[in-house]
Protein backbone atom coordinates (compact mmCIF):
# COMPACT_ATOMS: atom_id res chain seq x y z
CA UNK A 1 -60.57 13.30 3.28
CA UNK A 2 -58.38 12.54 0.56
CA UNK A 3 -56.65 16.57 0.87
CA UNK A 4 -55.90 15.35 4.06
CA UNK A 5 -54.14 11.99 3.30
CA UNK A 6 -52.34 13.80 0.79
CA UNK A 7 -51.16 16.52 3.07
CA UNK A 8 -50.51 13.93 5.48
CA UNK A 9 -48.22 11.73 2.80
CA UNK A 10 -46.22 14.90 1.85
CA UNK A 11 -45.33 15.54 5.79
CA UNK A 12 -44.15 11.90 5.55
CA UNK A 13 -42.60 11.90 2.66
CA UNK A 14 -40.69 15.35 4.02
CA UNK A 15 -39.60 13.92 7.06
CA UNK A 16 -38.00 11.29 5.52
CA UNK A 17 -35.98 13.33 3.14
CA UNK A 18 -35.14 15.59 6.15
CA UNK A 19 -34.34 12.35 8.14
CA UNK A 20 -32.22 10.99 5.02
CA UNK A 21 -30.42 14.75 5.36
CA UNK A 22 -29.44 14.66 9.03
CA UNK A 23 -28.31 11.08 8.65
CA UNK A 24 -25.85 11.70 5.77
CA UNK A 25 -24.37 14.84 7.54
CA UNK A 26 -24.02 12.30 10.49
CA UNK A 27 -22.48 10.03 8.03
CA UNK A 28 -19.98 12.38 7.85
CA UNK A 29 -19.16 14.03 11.36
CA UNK A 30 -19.97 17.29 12.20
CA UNK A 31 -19.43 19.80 9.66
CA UNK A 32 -17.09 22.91 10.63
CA UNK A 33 -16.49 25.93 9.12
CA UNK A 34 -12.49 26.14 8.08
CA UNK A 35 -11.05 29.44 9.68
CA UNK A 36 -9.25 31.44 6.92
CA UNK A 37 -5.41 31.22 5.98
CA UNK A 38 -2.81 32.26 4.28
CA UNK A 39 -2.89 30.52 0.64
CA UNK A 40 0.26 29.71 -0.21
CA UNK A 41 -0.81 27.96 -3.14
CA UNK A 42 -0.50 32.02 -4.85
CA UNK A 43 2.58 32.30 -3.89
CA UNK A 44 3.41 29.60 -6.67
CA UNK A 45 2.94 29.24 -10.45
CA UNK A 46 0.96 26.25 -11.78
CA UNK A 47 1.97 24.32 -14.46
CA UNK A 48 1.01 21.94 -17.45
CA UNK A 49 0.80 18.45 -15.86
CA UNK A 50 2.93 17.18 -19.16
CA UNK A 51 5.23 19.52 -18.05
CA UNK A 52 6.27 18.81 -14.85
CA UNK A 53 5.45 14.86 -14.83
CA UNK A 54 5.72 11.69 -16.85
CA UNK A 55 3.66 8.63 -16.56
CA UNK A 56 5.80 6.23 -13.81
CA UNK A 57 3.37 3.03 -14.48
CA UNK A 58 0.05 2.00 -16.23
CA UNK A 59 0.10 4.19 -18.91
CA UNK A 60 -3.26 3.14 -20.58
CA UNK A 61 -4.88 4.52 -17.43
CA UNK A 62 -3.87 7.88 -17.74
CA UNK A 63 -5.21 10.56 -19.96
CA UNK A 64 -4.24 14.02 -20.12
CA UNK A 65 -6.93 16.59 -19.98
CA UNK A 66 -7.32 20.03 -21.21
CA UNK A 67 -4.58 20.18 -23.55
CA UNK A 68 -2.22 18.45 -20.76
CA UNK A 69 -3.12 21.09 -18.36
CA UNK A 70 -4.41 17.92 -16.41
CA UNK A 71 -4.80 14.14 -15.97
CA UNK A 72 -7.16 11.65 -15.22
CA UNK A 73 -5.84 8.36 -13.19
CA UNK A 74 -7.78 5.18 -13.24
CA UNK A 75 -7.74 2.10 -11.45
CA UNK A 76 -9.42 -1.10 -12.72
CA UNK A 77 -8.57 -4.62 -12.78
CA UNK A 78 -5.72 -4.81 -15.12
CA UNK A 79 -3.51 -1.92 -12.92
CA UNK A 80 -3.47 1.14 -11.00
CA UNK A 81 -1.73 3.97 -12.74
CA UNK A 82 0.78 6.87 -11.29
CA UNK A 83 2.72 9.87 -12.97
CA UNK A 84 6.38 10.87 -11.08
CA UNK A 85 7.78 14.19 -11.53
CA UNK A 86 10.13 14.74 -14.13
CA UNK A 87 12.47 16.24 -11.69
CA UNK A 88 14.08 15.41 -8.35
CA UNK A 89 14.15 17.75 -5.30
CA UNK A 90 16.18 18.88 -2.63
CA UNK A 91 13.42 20.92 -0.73
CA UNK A 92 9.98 22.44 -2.14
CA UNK A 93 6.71 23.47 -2.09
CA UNK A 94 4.25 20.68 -4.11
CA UNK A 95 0.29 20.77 -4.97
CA UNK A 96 -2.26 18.82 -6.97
CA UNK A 97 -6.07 19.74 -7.25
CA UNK A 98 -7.61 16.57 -7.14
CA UNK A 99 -10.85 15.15 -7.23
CA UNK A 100 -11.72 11.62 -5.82
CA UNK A 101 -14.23 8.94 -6.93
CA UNK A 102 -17.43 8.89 -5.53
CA UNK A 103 -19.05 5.45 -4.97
CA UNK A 104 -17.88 2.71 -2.69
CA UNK A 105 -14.45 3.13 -2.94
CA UNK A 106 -13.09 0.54 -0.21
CA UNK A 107 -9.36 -0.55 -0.88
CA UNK A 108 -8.78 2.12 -3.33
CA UNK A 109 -5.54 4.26 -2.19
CA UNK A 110 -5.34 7.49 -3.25
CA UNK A 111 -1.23 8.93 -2.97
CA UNK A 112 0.09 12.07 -3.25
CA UNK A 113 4.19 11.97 -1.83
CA UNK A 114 7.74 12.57 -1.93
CA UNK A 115 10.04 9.47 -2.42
CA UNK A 116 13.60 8.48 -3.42
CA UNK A 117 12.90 4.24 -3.07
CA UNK A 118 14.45 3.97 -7.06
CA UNK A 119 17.50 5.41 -6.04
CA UNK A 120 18.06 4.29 -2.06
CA UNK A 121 16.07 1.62 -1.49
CA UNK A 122 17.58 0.77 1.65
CA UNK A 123 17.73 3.79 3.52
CA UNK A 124 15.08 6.28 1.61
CA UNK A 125 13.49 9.23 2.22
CA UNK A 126 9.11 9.51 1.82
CA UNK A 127 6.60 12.37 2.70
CA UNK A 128 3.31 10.99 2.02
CA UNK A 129 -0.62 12.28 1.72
CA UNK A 130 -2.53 9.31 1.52
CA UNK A 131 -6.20 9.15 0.93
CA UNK A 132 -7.85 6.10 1.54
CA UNK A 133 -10.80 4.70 0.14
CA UNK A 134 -14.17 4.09 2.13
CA UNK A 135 -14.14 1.16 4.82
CA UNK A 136 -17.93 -0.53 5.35
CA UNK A 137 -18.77 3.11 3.18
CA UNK A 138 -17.71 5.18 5.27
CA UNK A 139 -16.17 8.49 3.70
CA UNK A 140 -12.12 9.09 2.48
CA UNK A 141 -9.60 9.20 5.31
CA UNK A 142 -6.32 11.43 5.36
CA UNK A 143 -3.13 9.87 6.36
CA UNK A 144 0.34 11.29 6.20
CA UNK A 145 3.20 10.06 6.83
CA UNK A 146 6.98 10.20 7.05
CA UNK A 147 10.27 8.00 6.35
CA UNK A 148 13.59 9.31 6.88
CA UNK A 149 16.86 7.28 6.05
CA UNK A 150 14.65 3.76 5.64
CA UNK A 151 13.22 4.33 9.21
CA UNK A 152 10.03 2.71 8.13
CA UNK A 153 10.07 0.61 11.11
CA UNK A 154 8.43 3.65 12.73
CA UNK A 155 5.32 4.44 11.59
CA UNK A 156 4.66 8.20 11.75
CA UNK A 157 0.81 8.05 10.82
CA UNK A 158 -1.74 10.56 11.59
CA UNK A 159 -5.58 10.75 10.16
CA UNK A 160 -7.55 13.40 9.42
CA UNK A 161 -11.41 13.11 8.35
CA UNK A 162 -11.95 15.94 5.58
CA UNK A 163 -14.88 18.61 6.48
CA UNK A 164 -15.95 18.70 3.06
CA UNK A 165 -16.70 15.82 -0.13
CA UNK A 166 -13.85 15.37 -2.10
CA UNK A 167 -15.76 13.56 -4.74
CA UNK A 168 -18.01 16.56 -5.57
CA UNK A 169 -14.80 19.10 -6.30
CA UNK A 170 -11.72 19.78 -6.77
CA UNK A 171 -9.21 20.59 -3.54
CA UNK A 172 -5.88 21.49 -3.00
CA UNK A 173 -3.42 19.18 -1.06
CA UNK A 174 0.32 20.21 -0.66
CA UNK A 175 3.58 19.56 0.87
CA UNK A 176 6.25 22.00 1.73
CA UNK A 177 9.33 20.64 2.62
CA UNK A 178 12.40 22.69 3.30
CA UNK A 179 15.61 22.23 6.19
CA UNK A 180 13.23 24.12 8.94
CA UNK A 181 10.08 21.98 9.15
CA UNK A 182 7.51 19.77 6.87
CA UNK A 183 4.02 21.04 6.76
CA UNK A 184 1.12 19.30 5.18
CA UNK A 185 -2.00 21.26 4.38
CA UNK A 186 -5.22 20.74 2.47
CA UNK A 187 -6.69 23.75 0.75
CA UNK A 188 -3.89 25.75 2.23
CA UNK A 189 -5.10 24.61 6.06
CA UNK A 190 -1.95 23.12 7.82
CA UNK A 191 -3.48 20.13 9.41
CA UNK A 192 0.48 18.62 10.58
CA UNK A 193 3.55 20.40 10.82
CA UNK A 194 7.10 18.33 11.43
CA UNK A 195 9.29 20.45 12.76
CA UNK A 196 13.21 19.65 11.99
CA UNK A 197 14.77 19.10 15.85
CA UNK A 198 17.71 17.56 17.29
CA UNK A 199 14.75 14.30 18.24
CA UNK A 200 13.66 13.46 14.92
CA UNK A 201 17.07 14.93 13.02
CA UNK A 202 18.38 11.27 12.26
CA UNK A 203 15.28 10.20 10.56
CA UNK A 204 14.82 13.95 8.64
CA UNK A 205 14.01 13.36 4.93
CA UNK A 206 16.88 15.11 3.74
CA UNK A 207 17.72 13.62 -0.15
CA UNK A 208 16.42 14.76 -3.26
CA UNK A 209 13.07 13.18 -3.67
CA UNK A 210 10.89 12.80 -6.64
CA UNK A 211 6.84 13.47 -6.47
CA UNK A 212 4.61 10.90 -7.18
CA UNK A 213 0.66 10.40 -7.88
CA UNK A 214 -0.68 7.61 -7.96
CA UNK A 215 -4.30 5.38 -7.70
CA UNK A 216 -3.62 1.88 -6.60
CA UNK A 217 -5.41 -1.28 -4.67
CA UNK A 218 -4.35 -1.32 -1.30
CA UNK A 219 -6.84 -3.67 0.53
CA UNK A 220 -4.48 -5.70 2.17
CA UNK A 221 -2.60 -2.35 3.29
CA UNK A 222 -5.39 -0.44 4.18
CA UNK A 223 -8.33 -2.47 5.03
CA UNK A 224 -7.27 -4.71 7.88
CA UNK A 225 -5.28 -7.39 5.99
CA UNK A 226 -8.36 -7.03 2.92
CA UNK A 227 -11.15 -7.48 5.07
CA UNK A 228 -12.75 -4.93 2.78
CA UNK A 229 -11.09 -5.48 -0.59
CA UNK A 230 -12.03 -3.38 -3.57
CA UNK A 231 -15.05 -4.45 -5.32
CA UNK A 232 -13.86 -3.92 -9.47
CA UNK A 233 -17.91 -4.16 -10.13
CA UNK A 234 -17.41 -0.32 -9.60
CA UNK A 235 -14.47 0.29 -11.77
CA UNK A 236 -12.79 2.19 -13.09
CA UNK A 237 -12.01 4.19 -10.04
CA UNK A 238 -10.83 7.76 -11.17
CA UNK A 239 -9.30 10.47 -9.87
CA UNK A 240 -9.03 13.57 -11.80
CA UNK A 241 -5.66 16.10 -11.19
CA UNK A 242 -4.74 20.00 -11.78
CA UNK A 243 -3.13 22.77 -10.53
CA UNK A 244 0.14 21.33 -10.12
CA UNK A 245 2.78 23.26 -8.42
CA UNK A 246 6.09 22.40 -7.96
CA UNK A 247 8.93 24.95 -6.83
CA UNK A 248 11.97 24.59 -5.04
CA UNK A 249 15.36 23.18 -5.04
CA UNK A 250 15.94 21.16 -8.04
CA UNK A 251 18.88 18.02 -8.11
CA UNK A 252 21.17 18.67 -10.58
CA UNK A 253 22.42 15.47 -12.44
CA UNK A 254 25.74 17.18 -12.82
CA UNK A 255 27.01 14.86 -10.18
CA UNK A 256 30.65 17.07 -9.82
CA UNK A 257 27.70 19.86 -8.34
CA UNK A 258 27.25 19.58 -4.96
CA UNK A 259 23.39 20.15 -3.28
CA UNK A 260 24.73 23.06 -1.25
CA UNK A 261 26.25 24.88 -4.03
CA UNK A 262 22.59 24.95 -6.30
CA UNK A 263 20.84 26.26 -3.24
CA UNK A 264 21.54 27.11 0.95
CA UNK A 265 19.44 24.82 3.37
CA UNK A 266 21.24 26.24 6.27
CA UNK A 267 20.90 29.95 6.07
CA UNK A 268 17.33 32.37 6.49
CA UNK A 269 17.26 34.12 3.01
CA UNK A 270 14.53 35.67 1.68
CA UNK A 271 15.66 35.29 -2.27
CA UNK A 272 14.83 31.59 -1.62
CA UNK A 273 11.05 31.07 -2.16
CA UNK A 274 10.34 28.10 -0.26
CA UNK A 275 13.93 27.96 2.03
CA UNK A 276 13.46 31.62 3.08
CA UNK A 277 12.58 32.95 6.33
CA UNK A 278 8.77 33.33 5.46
CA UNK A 279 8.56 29.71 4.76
CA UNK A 280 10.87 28.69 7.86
CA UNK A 281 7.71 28.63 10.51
CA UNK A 282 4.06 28.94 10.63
CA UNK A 283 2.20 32.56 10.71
CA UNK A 284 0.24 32.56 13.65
CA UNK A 285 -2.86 32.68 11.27
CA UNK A 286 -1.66 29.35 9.94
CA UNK A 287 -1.72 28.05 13.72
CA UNK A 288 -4.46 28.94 14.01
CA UNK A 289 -5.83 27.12 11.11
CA UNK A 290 -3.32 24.09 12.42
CA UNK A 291 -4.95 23.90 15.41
CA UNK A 292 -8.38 23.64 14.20
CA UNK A 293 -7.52 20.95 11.80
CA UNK A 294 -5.79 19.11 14.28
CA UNK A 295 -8.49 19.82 17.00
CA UNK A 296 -11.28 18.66 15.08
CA UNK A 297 -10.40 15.99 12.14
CA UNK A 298 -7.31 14.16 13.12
CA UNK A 299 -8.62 11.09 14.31
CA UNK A 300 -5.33 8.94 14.92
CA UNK A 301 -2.03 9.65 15.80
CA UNK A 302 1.43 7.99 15.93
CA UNK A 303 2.29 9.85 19.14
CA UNK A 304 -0.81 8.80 21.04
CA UNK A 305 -0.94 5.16 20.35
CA UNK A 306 0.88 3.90 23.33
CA UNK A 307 -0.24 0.32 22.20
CA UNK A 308 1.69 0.19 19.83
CA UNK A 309 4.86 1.72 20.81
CA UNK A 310 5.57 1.19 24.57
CA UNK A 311 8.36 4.00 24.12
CA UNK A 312 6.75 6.50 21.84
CA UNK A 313 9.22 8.28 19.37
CA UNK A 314 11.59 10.81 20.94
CA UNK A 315 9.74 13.94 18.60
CA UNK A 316 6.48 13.29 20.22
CA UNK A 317 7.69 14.75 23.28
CA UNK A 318 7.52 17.98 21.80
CA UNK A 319 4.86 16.77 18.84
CA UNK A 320 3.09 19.59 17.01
């Protein structure tokens, strides 16, 4: 008799953990298999994070790591903390390896983007990965965005839900930018390409731009006016960074040089790594992979929320 109440505890105690299983893959959506892409992360050389960027606020809550191969970013109640590139550019291709914090991470904004708001800061230029913290524990969103020419009356938003935990590794997020089209990807997956038409020409990032990271508390941004503000009992909140890439067109603070004479943005060429014709469109691979992202994890976007804009922006007509 008491074999059998043990046997019949352990088939309890199994199904729960089974049960527990289910529910946190259900937690998390279903889980899909990413197809397989062209990484264009090896088409670029990493570099030493003190290399390529300085710290652009709340210095005591960043520490280099691995001999300044990487950094660590914390957020806790005092500040948030960023780095900024030590350059500006004209066009590129950008990527961090980053790894979020796990926990209940509500309000916590995670940023990864392009910006020139120091020098224009009435008409500036943004490309932004966001990744935003847990709502009601729920896991990190992806949102990215775009400003052109201070057009941030226009929200371009569109949200992603990742198919794996970005708490448990690292994973590659990148930007390439160039005169032909924008292209976000994670782990070398396009998940949204802009392409650079006659409808969203006027609002075209198109000035030198600096990268930023940063870690910062957005609840009043990003949780419904702070409905779910960040809770500090869990702080810090840190996210670690590495393979940093940065390549492309740098600004040259000779101001007599003009943009056009450091590098073409108008002509195919393939001696330009990130302006040449193998980085002017999408492989059909990388399509491929586009439309799977976009298929199964975006969640929200701009150019289906007729709510909110009554006349939807002139590029969604042709949206990709």
């Amino acid at each position: 008799m008491e074999n059998i109440f043990k046997i019949k505890k352990a088939s309890i105690v199994g199904l729960l953990l089974i049960l527990c299983s289910l529910e946190e893959v259900h937690s998390r959506g279903p889980i899909y298999t990413p197809p397989e892409v062209e990484r264009l992360t090896d088409h670029f050389s990493r570099i030493q994070t003190n290399q390529g960027y300085t710290v652009s606020f709340g210095a005591p809550n960043v520490r280099l790591t691995n001999n300044g191969s990487g950094a660590d970013l914390s957020l806790d109640k005092t500040s948030g903390s960023g780095l900024v590139s030590k350059n500006k550019y004209y066009y590129g291709f950008f990527n961090a390896a980053i790894k979020l914090p796990a926990g209940f991470t509500s309000g916590v904004v995670v940023a990864y983007y392009l910006s020139n708001a120091d020098v224009f800061p009435h008409n500036h230029d943004e490309i932004d990965i966001e990744l935003l913290g847990h709502e009601k524990r729920r896991d990190w969103v992806l949102q990215t965005n775009i400003y052109g020419n201070g057009s941030v009356r226009t929200g371009r938003e569109e949200k992603f839900y990742l198919w794996f935990d970005p708490t448990q590794s690292f994973h590659d997020y990148s930007i390439l930018w160039n005169n032909h089209h924008i292209v976000f990807l994670v782990d070398n997956i396009p998940i949204r390409q802009v392409i650079h038409s006659a409808a969203i020409a006027a609002v075209y990032p198109s000035k030198a731009m600096s990268v930023h990271a940063t870690i910062w508390d957005g609840s009043e941004w990003a949780t419904h006016g702070g409905k779910y503000p960040v809770d500090y009992k869990f702080a810090p909140f840190t996210i670690s960074m590495k393979g940093i890439e940065m390549e492309g067109c740098v600004m040259n603070n000779n101001k007599s040089i003009s943009k056009d004479s450091v590098c073409s943005r108008n002509s195919l060429s393939s001696l330009d790594p990130v302006d040449g014709e193998q980085f002017a469109k999408l492989s059909s691979q990388q399509m491929a992979g586009l439309g799977w992202a976009r298929g199964k994890h975006m969640f929200y976007s701009y150019c289906q929320d007729k709510s909110r804009y009554k006349v939807l922006p002139p590029e969604c007509s042709n949206a990709v």
